[in-house]
Protein backbone atom coordinates (compact mmCIF):
# COMPACT_ATOMS: atom_id res chain seq x y z
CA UNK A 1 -21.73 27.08 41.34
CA UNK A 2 -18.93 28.72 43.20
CA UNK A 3 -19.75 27.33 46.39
CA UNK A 4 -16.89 27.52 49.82
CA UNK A 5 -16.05 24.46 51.38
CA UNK A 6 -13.76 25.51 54.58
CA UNK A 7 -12.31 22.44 56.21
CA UNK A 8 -10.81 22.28 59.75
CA UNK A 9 -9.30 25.32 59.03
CA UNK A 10 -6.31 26.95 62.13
CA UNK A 11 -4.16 29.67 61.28
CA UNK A 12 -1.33 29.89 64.08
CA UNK A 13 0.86 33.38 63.72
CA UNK A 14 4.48 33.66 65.90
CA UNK A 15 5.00 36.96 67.72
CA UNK A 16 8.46 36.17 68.69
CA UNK A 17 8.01 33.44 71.54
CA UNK A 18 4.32 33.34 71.30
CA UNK A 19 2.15 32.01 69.15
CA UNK A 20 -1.51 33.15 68.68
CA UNK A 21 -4.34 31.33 67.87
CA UNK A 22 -6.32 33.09 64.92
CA UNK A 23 -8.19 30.22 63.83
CA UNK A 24 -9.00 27.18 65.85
CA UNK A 25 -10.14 24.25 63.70
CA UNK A 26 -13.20 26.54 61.91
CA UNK A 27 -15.41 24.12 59.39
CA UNK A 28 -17.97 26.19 56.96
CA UNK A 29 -19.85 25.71 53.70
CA UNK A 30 -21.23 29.01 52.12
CA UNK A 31 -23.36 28.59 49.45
CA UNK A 32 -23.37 30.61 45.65
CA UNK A 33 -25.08 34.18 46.31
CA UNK A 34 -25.31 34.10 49.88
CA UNK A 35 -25.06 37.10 51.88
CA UNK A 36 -23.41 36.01 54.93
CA UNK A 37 -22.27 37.82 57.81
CA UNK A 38 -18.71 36.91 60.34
CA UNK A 39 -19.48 38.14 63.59
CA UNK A 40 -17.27 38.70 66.97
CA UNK A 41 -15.56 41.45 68.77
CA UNK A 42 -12.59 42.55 67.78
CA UNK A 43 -9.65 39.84 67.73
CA UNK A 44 -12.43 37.31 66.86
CA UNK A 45 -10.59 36.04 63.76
CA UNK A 46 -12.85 37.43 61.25
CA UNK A 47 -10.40 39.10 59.39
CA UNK A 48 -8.43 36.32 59.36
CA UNK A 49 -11.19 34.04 58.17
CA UNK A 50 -12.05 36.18 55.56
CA UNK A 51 -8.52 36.76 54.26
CA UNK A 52 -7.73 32.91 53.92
CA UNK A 53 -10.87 32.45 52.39
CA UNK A 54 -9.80 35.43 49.96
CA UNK A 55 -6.99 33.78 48.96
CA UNK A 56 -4.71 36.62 50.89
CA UNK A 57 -3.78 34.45 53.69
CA UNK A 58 -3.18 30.47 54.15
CA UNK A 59 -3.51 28.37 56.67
CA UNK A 60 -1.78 26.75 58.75
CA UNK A 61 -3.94 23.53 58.84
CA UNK A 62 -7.23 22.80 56.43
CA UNK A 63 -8.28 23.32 53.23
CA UNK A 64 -10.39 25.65 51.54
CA UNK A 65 -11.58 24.54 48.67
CA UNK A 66 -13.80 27.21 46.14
CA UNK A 67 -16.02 25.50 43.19
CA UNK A 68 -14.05 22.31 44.29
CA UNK A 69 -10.44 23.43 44.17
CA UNK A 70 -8.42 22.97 46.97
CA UNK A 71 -6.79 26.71 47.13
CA UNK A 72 -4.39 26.07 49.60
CA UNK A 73 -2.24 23.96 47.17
CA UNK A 74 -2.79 25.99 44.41
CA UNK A 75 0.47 28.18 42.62
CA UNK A 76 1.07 31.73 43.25
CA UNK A 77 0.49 32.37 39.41
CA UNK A 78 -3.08 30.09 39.75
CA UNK A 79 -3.88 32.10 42.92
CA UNK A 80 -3.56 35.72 41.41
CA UNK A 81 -5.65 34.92 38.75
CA UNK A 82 -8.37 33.47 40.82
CA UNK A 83 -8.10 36.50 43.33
CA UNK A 84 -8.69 38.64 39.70
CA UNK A 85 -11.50 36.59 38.01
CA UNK A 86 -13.55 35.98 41.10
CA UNK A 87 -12.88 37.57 43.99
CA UNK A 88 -13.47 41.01 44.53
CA UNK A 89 -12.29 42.55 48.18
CA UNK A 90 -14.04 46.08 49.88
CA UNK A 91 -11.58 47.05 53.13
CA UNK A 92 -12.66 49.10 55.75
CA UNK A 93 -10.51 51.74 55.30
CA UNK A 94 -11.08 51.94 51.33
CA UNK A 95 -7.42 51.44 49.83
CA UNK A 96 -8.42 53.53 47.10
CA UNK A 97 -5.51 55.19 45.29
CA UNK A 98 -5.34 59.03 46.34
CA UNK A 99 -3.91 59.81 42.76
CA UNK A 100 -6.48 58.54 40.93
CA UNK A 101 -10.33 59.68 40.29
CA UNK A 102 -13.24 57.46 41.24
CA UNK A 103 -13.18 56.40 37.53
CA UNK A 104 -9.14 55.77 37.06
CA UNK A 105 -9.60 53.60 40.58
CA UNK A 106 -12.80 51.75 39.37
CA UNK A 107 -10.55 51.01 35.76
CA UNK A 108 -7.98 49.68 37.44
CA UNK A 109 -9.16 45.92 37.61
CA UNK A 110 -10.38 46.08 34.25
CA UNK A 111 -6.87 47.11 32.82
CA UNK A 112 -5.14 44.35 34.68
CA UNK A 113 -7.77 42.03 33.08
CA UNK A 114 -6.97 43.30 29.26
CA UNK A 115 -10.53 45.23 28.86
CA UNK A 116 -10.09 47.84 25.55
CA UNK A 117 -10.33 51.37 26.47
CA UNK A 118 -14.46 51.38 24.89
CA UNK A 119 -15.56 48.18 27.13
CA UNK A 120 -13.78 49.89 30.38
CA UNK A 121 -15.41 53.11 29.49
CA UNK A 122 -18.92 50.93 29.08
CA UNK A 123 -18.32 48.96 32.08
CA UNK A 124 -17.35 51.77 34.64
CA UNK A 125 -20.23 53.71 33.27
CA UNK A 126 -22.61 51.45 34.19
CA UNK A 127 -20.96 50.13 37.31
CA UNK A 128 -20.70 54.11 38.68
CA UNK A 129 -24.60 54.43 37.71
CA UNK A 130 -25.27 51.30 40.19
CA UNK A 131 -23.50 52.82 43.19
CA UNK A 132 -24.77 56.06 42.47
CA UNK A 133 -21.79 57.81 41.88
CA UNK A 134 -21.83 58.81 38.28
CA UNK A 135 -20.99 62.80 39.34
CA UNK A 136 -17.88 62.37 40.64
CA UNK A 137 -16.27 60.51 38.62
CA UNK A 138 -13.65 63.08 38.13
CA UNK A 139 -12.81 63.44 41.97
CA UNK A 140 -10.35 62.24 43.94
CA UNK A 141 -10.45 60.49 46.80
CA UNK A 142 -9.78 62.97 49.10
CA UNK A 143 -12.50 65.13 47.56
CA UNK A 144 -15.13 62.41 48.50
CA UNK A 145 -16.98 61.83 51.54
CA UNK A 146 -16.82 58.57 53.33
CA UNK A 147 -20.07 56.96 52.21
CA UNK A 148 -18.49 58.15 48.49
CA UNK A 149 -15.55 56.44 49.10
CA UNK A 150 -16.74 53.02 50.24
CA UNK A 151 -19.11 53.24 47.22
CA UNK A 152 -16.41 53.80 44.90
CA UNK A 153 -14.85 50.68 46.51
CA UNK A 154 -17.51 48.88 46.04
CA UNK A 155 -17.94 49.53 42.59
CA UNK A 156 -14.42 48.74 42.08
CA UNK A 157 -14.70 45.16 43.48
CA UNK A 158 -17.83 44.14 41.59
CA UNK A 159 -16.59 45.65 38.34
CA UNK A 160 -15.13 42.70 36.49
CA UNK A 161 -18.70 41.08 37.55
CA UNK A 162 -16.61 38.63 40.65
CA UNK A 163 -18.76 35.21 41.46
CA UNK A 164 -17.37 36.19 45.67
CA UNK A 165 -17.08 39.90 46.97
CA UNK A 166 -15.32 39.77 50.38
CA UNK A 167 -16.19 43.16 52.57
CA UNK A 168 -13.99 43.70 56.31
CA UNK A 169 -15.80 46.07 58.50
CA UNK A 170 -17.26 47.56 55.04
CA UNK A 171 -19.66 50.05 57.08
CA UNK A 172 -16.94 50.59 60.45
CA UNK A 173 -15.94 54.23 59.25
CA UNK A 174 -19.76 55.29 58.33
CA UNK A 175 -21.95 57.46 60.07
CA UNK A 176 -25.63 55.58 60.18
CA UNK A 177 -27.23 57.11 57.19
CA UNK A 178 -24.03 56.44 55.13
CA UNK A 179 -24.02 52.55 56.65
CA UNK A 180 -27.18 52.11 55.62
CA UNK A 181 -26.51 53.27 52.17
CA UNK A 182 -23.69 50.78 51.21
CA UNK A 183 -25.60 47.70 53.29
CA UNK A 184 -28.67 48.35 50.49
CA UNK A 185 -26.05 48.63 47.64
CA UNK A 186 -24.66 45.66 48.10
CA UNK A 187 -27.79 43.42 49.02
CA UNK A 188 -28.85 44.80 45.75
CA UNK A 189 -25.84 43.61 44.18
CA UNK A 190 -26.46 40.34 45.94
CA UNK A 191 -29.94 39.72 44.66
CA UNK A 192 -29.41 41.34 41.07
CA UNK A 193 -26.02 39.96 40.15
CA UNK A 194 -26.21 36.51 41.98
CA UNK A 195 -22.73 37.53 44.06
CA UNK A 196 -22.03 35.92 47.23
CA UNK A 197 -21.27 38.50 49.49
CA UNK A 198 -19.47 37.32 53.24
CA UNK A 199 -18.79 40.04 55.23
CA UNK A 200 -17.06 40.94 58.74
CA UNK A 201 -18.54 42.75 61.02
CA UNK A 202 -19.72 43.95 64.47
CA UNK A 203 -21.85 46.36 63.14
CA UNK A 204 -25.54 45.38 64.10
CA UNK A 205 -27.19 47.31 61.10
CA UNK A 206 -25.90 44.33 59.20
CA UNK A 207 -28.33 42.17 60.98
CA UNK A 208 -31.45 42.80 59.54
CA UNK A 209 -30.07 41.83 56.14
CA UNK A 210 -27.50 39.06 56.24
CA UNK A 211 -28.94 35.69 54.96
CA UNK A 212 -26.59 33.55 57.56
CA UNK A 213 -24.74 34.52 60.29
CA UNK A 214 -21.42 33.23 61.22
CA UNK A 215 -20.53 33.95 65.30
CA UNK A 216 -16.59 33.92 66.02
CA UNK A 217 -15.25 33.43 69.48
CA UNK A 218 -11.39 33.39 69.93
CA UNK A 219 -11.06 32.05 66.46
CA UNK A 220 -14.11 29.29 66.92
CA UNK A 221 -17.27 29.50 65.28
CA UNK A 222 -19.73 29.43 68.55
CA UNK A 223 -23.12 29.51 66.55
CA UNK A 224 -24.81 29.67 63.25
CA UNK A 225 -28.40 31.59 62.30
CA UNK A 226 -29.90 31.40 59.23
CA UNK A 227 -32.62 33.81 58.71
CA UNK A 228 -36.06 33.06 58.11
């Protein structure tokens, strides 16, 4: 059912002398195919949030547990795997490979995974069609707008079909129009491919579409919505 289970959860980082408070004791239960929504100014601790609960980052206090496994005490070997099989990531600032096409970036889950050459070409084919990308499949990255890019991203994290797509600041770099775009794309991925979706963000266009709303204050959640 690949539902979250986040448990008293601090993450503490040193900066020499200091230490600063990401995380302050955050407790949270997302459900399978939500479409939920981390919310704060910047320095909030929603990236950090999302990365422990992406299996990037640990914490230093809690447990996060994901279909009932306590990820914080699992192996580096175990973890990789998970972060390959069901979690699928969409940054802000792409992190698409300039040297590769749209296509050879979108394949590059797949091949990690052990897909044949046919099934990749099946899967991508489809997976570009979604996003509505298909035509430039050929270009580069730097040959792509930004709305382009941050579809291509997209279609690279849902491609091996992840039960949990984690998106930082996925519209941040977009003007409205583009925003828009890649909010609709992935609510449709939401409600047609049963993905839970959590997402940072200070970007109010979210709003309108986010299922449950998470609000971060200095690493505390403040307040949860649900919508109606």
């Amino acid at each position: 059912m690949n539902k979250i289970i986040i448990e008293n959860v601090c993450k503490v980082y040193k900066l020499g002398k200091t230490e600063v408070h990401a995380l302050r004791g955050v407790n949270l239960t997302i459900e399978k195919q939500e479409f939920m929504g981390i919310i704060g100014p910047s320095g909030s601790g929603k990236s950090t949030l999302l990365n422990i609960i992406g299996c990037i980052d640990v914490p230093s206090e809690g447990h996060v547990f994901i279909d009932g496994e306590n990820t914080t005490r699992l192996s580096d070997n175990r973890l990789t795997m998970l972060r390959r099989k069901n979690l699928g990531f969409i940054f802000q600032s792409f992190n698409l490979i300039p040297v590769l096409t749209a296509y050879e970036n979108v394949e590059l889950p797949l091949i990690s995974l052990g897909f044949n050459k046919t099934k990749r070409q099946q899967m991508i084919d489809k997976m570009l069609e979604n996003v509505g990308i298909s035509e430039y499949a050929k270009h580069k990255p730097d040959e792509l707008s930004g709305g382009q890019r941050q579809r291509v991203a997209i279609a690279r994290a849902l491609i091996t079909n992840p039960s949990i797509v984690l998106a930082d600041e996925p519209t941040a770099n977009l003007d409205t129009e583009n925003g828009n775009k890649i909010i609709e794309i992935m609510k449709h991925m939401n409600e047609t491919m049963h993905t839970t979706f959590i997402l940072s963000t200070h970007d109010p266009r979210l709003l309108n579409y986010i299922d449950k709303k998470i609000f971060l204050e200095d690493g505390k959640i403040i307040k949860t919505e649900n919508s109606n």
